[in-house]
PDB file of N, CA and C in Angstrom:
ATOM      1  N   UNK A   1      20.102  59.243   0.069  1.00  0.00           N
ATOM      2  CA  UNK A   1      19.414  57.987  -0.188  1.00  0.00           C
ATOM      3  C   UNK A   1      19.974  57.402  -1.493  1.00  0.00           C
ATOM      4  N   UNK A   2      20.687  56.265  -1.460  1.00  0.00           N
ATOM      5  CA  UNK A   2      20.992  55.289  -2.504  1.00  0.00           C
ATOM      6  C   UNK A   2      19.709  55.732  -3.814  1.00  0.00           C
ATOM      7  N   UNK A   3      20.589  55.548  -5.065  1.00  0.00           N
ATOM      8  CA  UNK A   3      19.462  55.197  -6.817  1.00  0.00           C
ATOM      9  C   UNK A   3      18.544  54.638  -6.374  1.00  0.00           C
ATOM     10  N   UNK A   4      18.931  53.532  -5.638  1.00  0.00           N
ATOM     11  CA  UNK A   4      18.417  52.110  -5.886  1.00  0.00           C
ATOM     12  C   UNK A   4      17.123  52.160  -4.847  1.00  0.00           C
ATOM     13  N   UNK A   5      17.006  52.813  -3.413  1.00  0.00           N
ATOM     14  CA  UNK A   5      16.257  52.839  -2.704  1.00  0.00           C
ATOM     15  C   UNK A   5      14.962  53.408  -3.611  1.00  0.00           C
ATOM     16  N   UNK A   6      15.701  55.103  -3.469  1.00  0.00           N
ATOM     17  CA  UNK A   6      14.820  55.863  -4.353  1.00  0.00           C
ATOM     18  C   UNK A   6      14.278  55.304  -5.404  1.00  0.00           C
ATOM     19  N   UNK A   7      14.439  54.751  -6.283  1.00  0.00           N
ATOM     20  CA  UNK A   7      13.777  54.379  -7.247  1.00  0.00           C
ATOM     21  C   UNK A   7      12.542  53.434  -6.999  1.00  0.00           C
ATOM     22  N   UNK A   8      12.846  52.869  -5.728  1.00  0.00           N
ATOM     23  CA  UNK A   8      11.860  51.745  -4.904  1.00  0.00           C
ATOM     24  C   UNK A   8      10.717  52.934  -4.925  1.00  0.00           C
ATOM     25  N   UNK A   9      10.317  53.555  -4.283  1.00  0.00           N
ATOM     26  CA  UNK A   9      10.168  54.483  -3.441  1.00  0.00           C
ATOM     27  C   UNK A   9       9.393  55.338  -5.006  1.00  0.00           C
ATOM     28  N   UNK A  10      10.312  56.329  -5.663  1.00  0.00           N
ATOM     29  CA  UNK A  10       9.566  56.525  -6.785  1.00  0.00           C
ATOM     30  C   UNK A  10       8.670  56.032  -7.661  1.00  0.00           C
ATOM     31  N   UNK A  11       8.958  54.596  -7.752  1.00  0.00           N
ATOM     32  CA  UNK A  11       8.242  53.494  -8.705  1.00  0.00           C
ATOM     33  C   UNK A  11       6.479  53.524  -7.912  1.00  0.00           C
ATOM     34  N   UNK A  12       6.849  53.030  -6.512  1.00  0.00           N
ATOM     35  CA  UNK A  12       5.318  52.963  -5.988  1.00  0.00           C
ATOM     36  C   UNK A  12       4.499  54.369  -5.860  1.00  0.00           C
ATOM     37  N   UNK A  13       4.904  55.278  -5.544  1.00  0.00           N
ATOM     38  CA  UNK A  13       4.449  56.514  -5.626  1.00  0.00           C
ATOM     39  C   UNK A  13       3.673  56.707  -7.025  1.00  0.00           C
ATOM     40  N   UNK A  14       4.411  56.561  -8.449  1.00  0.00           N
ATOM     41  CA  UNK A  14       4.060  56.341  -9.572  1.00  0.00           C
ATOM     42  C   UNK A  14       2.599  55.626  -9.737  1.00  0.00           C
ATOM     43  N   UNK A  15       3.147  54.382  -9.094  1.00  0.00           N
ATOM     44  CA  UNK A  15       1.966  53.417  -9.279  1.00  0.00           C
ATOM     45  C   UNK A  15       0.745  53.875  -8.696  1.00  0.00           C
ATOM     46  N   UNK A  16       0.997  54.877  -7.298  1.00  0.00           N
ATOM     47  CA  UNK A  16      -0.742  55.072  -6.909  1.00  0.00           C
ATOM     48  C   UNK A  16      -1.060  56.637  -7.067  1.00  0.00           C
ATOM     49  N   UNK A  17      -0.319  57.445  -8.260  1.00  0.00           N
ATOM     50  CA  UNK A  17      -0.392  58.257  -8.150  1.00  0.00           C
ATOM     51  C   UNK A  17      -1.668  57.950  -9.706  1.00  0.00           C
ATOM     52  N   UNK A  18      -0.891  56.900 -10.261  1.00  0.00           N
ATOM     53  CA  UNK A  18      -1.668  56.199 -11.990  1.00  0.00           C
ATOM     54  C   UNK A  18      -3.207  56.258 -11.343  1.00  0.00           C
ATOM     55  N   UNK A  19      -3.100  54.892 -10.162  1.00  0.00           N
ATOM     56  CA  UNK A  19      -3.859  54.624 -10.492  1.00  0.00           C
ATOM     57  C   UNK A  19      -5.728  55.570  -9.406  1.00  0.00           C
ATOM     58  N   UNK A  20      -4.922  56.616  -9.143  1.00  0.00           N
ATOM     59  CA  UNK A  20      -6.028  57.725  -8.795  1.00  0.00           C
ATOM     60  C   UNK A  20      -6.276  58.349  -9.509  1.00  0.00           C
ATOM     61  N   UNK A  21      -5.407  58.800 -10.523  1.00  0.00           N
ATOM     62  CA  UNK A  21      -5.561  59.737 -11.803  1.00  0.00           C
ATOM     63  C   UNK A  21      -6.530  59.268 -12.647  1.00  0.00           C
ATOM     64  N   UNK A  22      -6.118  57.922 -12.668  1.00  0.00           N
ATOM     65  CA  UNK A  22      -7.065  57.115 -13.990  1.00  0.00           C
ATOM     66  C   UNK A  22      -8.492  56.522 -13.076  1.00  0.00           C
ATOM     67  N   UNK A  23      -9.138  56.727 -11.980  1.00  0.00           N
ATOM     68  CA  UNK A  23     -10.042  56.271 -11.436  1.00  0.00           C
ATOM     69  C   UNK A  23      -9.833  54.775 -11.351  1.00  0.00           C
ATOM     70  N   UNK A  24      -9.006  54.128 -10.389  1.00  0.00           N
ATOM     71  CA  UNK A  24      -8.893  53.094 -10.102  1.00  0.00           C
ATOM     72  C   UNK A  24      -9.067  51.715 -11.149  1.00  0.00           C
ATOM     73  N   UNK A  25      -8.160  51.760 -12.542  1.00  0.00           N
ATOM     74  CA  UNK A  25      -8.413  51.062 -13.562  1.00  0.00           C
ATOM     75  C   UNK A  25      -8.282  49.274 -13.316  1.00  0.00           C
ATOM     76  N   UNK A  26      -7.231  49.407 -12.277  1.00  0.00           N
ATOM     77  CA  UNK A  26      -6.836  47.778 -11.896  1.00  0.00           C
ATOM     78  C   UNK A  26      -6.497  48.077 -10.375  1.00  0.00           C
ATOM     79  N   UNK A  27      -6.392  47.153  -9.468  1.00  0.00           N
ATOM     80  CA  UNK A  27      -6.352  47.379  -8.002  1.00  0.00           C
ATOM     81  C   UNK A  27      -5.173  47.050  -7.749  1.00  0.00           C
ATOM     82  N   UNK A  28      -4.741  47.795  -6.403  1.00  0.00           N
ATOM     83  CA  UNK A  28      -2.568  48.123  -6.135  1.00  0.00           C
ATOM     84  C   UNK A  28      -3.066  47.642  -4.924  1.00  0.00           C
ATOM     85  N   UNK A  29      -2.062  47.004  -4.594  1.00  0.00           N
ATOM     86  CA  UNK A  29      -1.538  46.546  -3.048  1.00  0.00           C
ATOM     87  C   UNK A  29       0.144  46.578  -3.746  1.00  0.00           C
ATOM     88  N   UNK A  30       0.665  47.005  -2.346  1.00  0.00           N
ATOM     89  CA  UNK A  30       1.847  46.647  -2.021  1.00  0.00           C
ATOM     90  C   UNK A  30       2.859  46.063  -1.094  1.00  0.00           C
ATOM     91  N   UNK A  31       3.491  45.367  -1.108  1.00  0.00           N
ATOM     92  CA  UNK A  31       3.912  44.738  -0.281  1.00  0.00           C
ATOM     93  C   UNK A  31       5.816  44.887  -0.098  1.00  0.00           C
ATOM     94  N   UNK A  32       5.724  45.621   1.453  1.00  0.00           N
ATOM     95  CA  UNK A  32       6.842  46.021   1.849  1.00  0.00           C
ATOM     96  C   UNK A  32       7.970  44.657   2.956  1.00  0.00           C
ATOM     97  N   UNK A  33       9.028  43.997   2.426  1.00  0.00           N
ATOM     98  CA  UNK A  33       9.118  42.989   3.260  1.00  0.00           C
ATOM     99  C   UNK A  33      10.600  43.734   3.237  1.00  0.00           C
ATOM    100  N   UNK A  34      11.335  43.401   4.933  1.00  0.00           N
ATOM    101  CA  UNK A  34      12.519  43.826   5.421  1.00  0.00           C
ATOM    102  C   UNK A  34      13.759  43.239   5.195  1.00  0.00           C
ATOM    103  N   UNK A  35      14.534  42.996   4.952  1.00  0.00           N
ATOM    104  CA  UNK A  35      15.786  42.164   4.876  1.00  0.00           C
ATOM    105  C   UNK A  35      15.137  41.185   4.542  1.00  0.00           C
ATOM    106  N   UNK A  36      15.178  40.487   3.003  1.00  0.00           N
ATOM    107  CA  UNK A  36      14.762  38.830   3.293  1.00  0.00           C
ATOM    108  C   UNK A  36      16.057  38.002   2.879  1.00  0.00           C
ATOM    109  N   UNK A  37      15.624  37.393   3.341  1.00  0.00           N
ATOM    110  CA  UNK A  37      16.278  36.151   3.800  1.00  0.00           C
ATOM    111  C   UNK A  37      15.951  34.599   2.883  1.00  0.00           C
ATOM    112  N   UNK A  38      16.468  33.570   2.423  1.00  0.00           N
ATOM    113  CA  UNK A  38      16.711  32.761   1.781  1.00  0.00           C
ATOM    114  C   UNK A  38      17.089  31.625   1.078  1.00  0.00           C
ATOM    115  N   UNK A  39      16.585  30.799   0.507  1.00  0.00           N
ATOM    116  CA  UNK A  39      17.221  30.011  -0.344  1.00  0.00           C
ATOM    117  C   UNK A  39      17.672  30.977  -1.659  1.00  0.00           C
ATOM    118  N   UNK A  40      18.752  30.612  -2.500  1.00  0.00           N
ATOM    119  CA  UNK A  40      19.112  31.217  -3.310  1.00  0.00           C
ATOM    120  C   UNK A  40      18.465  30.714  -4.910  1.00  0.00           C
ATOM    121  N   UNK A  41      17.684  30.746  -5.978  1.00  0.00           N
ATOM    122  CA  UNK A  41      17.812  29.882  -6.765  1.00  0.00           C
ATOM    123  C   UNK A  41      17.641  29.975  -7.976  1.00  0.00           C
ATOM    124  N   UNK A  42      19.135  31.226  -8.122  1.00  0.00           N
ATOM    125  CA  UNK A  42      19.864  31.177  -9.343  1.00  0.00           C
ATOM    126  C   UNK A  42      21.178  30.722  -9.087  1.00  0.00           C
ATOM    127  N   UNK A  43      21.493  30.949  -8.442  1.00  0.00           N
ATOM    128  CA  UNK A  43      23.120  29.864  -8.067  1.00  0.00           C
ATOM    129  C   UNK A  43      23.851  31.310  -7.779  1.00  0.00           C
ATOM    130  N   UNK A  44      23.701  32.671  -7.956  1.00  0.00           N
ATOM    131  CA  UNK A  44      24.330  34.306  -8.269  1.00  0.00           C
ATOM    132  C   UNK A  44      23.447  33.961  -6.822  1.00  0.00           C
ATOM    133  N   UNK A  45      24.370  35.136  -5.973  1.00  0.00           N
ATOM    134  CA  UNK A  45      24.685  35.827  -4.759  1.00  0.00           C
ATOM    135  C   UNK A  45      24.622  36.752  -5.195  1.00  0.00           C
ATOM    136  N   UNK A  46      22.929  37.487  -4.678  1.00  0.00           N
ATOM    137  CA  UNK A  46      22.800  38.662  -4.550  1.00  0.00           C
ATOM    138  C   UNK A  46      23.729  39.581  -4.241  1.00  0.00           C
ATOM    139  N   UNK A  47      23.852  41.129  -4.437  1.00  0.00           N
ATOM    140  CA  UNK A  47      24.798  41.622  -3.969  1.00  0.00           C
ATOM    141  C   UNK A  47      24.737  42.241  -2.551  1.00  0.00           C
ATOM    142  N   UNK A  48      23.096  42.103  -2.063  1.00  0.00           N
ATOM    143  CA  UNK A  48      22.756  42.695  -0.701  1.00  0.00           C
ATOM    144  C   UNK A  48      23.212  41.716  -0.141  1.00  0.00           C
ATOM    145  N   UNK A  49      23.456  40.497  -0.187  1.00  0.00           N
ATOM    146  CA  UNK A  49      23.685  39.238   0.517  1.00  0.00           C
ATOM    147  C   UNK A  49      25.333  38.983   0.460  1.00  0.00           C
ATOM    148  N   UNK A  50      26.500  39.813   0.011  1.00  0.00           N
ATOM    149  CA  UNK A  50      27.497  39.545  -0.043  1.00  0.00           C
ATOM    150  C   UNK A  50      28.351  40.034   1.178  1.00  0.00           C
ATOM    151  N   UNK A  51      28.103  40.473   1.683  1.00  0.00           N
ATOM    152  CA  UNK A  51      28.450  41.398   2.734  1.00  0.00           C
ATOM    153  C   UNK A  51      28.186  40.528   4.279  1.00  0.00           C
ATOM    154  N   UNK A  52      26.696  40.091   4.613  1.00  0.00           N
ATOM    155  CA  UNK A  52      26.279  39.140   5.228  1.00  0.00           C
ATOM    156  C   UNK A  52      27.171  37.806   5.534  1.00  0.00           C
ATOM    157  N   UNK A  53      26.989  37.237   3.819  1.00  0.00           N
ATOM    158  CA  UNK A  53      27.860  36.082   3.900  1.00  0.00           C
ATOM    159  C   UNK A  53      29.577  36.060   3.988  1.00  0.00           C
ATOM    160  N   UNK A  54      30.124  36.806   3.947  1.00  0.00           N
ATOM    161  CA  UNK A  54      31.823  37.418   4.278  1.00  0.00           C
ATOM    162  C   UNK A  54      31.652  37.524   5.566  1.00  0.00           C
ATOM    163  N   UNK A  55      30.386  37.927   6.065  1.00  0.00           N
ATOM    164  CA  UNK A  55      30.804  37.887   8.009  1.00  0.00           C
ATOM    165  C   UNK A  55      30.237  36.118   8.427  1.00  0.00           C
ATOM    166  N   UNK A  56      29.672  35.860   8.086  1.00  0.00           N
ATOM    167  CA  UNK A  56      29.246  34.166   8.319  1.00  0.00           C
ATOM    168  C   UNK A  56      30.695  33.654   7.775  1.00  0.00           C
ATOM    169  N   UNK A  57      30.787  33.518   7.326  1.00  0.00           N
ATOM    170  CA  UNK A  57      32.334  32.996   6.802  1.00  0.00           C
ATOM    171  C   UNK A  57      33.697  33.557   7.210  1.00  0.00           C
ATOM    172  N   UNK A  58      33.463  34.551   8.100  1.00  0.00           N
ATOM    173  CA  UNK A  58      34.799  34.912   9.122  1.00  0.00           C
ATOM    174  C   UNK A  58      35.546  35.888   7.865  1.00  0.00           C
ATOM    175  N   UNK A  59      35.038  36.077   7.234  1.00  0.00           N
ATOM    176  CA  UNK A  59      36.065  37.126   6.185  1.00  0.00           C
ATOM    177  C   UNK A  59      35.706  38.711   5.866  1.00  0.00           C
ATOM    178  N   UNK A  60      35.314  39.256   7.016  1.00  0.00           N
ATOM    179  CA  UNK A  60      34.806  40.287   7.212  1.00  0.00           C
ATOM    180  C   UNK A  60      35.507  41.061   8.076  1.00  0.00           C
ATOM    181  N   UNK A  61      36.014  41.795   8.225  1.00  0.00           N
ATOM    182  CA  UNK A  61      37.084  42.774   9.193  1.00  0.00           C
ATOM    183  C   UNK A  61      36.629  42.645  10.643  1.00  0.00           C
ATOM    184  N   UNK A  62      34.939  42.946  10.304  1.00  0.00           N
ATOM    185  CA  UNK A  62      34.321  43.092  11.922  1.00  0.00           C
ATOM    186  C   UNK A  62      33.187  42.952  11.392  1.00  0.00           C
ATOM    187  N   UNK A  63      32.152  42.843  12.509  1.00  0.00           N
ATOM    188  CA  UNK A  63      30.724  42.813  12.380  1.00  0.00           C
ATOM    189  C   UNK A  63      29.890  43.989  13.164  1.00  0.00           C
ATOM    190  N   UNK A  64      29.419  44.523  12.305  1.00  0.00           N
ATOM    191  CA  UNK A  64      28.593  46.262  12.852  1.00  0.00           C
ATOM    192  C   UNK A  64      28.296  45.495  14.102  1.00  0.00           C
ATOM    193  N   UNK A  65      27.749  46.644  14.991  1.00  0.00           N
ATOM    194  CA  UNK A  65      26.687  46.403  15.737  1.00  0.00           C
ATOM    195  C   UNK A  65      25.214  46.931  15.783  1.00  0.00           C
ATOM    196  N   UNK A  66      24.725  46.267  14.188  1.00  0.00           N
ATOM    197  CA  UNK A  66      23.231  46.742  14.158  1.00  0.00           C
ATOM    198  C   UNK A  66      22.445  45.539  14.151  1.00  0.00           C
ATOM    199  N   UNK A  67      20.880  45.751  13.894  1.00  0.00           N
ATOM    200  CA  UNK A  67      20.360  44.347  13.851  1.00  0.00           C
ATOM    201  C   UNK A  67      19.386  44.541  12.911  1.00  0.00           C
ATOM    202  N   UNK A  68      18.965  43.652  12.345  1.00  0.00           N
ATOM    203  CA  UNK A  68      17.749  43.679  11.278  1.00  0.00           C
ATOM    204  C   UNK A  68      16.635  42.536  11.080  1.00  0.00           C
ATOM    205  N   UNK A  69      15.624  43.171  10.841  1.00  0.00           N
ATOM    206  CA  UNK A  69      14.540  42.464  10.766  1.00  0.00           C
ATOM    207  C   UNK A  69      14.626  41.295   9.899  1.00  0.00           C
ATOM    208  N   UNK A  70      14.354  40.397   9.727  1.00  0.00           N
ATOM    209  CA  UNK A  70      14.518  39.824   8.862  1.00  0.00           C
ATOM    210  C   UNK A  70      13.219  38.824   8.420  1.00  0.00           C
ATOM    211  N   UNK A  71      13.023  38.576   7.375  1.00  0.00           N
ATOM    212  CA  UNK A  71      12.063  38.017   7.214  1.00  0.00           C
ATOM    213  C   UNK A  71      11.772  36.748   5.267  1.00  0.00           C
ATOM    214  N   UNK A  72      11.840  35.602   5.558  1.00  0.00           N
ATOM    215  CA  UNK A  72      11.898  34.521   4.990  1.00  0.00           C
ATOM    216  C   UNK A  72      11.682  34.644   3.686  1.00  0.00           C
ATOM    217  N   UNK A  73      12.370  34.729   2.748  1.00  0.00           N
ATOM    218  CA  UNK A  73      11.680  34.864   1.352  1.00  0.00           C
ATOM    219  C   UNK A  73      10.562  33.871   0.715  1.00  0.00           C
ATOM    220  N   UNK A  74      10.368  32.964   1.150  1.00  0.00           N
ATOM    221  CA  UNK A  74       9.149  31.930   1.137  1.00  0.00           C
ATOM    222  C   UNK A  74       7.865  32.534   2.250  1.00  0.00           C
ATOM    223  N   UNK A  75       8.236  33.211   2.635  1.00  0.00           N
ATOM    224  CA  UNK A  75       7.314  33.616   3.694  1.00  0.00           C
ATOM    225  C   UNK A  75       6.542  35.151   2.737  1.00  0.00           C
ATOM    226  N   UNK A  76       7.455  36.101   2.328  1.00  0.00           N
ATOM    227  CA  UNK A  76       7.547  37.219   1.106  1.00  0.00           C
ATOM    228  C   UNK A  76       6.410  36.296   0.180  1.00  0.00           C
ATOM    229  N   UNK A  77       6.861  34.804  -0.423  1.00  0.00           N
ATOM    230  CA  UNK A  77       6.088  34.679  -1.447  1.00  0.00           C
ATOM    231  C   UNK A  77       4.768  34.425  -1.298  1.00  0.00           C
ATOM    232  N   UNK A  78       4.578  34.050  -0.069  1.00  0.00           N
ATOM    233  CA  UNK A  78       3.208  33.496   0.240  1.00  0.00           C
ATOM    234  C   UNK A  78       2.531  34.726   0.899  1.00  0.00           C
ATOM    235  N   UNK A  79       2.868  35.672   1.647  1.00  0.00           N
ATOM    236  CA  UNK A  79       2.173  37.334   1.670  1.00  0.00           C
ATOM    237  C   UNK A  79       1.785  37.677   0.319  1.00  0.00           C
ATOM    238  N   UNK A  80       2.201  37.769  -0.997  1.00  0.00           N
ATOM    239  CA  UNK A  80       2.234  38.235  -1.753  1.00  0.00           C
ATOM    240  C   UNK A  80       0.797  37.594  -2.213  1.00  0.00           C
ATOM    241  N   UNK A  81       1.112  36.164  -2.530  1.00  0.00           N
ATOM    242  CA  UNK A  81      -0.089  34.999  -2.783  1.00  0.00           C
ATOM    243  C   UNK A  81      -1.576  35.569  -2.417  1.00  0.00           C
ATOM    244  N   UNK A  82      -1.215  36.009  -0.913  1.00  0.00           N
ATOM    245  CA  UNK A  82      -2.480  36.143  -0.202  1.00  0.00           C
ATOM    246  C   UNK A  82      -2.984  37.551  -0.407  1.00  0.00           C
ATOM    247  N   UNK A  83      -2.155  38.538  -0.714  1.00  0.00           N
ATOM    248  CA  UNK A  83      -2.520  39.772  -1.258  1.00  0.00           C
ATOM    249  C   UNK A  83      -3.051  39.916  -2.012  1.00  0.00           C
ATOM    250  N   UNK A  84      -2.652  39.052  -3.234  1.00  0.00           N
ATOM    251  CA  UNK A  84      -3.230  39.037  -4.938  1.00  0.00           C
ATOM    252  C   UNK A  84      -4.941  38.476  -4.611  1.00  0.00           C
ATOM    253  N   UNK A  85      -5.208  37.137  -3.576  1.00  0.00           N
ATOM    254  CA  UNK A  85      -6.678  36.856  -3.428  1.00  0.00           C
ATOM    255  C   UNK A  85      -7.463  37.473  -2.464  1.00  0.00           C
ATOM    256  N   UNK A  86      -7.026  38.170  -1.464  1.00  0.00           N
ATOM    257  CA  UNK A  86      -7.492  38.620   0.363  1.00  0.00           C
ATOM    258  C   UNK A  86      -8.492  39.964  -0.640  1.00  0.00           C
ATOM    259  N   UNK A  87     -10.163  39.683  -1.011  1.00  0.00           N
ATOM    260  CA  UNK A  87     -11.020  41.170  -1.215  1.00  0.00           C
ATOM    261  C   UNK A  87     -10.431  42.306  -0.754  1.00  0.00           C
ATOM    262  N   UNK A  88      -9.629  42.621   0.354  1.00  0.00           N
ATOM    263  CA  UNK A  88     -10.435  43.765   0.894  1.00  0.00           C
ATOM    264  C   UNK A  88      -8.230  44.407   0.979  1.00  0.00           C
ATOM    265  N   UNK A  89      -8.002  43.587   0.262  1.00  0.00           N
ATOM    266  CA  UNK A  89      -6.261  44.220  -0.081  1.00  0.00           C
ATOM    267  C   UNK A  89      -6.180  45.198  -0.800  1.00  0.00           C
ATOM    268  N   UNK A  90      -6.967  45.184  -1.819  1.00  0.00           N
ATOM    269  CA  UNK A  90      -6.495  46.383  -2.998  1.00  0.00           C
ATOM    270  C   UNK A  90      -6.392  48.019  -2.275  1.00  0.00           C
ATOM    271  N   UNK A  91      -5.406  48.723  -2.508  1.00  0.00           N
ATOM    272  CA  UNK A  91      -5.368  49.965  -2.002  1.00  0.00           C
ATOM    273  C   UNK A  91      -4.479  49.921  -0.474  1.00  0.00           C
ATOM    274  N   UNK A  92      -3.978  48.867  -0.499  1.00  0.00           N
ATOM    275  CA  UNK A  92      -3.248  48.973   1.269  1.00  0.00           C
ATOM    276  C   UNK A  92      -2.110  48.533   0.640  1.00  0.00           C
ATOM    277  N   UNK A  93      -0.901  49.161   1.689  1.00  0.00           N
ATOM    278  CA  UNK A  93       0.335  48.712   1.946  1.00  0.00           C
ATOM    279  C   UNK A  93       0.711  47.797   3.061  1.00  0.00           C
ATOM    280  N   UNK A  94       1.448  46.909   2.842  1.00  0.00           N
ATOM    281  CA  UNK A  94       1.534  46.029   4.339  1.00  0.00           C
ATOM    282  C   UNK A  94       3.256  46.141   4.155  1.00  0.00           C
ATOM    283  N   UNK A  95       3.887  45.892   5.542  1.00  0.00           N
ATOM    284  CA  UNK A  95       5.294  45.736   6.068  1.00  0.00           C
ATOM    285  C   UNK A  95       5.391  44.172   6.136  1.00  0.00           C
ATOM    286  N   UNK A  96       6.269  43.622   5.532  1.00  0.00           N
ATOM    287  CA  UNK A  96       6.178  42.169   6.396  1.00  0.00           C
ATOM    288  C   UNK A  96       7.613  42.435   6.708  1.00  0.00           C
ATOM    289  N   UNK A  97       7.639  41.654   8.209  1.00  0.00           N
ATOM    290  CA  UNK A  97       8.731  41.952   9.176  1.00  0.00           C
ATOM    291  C   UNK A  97       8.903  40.197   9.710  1.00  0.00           C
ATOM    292  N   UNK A  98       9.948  40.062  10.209  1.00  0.00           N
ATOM    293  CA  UNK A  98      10.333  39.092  11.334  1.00  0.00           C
ATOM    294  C   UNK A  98      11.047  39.017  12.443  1.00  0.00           C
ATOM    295  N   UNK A  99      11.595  37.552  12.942  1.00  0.00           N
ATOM    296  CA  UNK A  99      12.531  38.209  13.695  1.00  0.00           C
ATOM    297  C   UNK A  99      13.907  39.308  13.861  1.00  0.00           C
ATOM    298  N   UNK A 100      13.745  39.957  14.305  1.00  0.00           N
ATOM    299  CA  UNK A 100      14.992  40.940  14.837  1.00  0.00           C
ATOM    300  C   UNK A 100      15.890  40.182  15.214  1.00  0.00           C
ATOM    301  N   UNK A 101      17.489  40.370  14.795  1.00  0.00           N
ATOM    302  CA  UNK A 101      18.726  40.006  14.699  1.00  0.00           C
ATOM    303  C   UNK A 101      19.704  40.287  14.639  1.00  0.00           C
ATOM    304  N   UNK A 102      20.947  40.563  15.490  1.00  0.00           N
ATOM    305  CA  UNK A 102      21.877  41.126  15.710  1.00  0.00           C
ATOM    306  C   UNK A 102      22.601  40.583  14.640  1.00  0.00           C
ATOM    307  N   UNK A 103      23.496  41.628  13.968  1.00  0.00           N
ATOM    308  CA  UNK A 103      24.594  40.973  12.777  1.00  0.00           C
ATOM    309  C   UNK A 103      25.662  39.996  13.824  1.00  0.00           C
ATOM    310  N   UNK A 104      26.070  40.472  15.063  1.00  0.00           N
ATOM    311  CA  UNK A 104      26.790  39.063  15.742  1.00  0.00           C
ATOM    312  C   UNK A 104      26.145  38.275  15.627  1.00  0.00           C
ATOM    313  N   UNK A 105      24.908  37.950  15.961  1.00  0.00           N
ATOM    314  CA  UNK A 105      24.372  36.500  16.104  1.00  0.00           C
ATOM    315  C   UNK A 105      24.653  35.788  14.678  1.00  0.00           C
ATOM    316  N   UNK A 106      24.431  36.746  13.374  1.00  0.00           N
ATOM    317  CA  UNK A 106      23.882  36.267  12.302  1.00  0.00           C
ATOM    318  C   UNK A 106      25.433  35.305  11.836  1.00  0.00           C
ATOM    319  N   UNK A 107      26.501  36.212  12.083  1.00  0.00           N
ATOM    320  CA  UNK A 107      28.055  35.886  12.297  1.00  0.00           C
ATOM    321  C   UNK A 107      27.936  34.782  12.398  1.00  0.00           C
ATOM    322  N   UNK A 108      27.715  34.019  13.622  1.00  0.00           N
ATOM    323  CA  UNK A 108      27.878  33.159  14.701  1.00  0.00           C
ATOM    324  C   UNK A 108      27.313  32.015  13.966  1.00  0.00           C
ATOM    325  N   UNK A 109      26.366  32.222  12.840  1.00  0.00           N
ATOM    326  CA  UNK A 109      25.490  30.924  12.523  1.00  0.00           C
ATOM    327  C   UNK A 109      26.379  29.873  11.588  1.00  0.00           C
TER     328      UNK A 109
END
């Protein structure tokens, strides 16, 4: 497993390991979203997104044949929104997912 996953992964563990230890001092939700997807708006190309955009742009050797969920980063911000106010969030994890997508198709766009 990639630093970078793991550390995902370690960080939240951390967080609800705090906040049982300490008798629930402030309330955790977390929110798990899959491949997102985007407007960009720092003008920097992510580096998960470099790879993607080299096959949209034909400069990619080949295109796997996997597919991924994908799901709207405006869509990410407004789950999040509704997490921070929804009572009965604190203490749950949610997945946000979307459509499923073949890296050909994504190619093709």
């Amino acid at each position: 497993v990639p630093d970078y996953i793991k550390s995902k992964s370690v960080a939240e563990e951390t967080a609800w390991e705090f906040v049982k230890k300490h008798n629930n001092p402030f309330e955790l939700v977390c929110v798990h979203p899959t491949l997102v997807l985007g407007p960009i708006l720092s003008g920097r190309l992510p580096d998960s997104m470099k790879t993607l955009v080299a096959m949209m742009n034909g400069e990619f050797p080949f295109v796997p044949n996997l597919h991924w969920s994908i799901v709207d980063v405006r869509d990410v911000a407004q789950a999040i929104q509704k997490a921070l106010k929804a009572p009965n969030a604190n203490g749950n994890r949610y997945m946000l997912s979307g459509e499923n997508l073949w890296f050909i198709d994504m190619a093709h766009v």
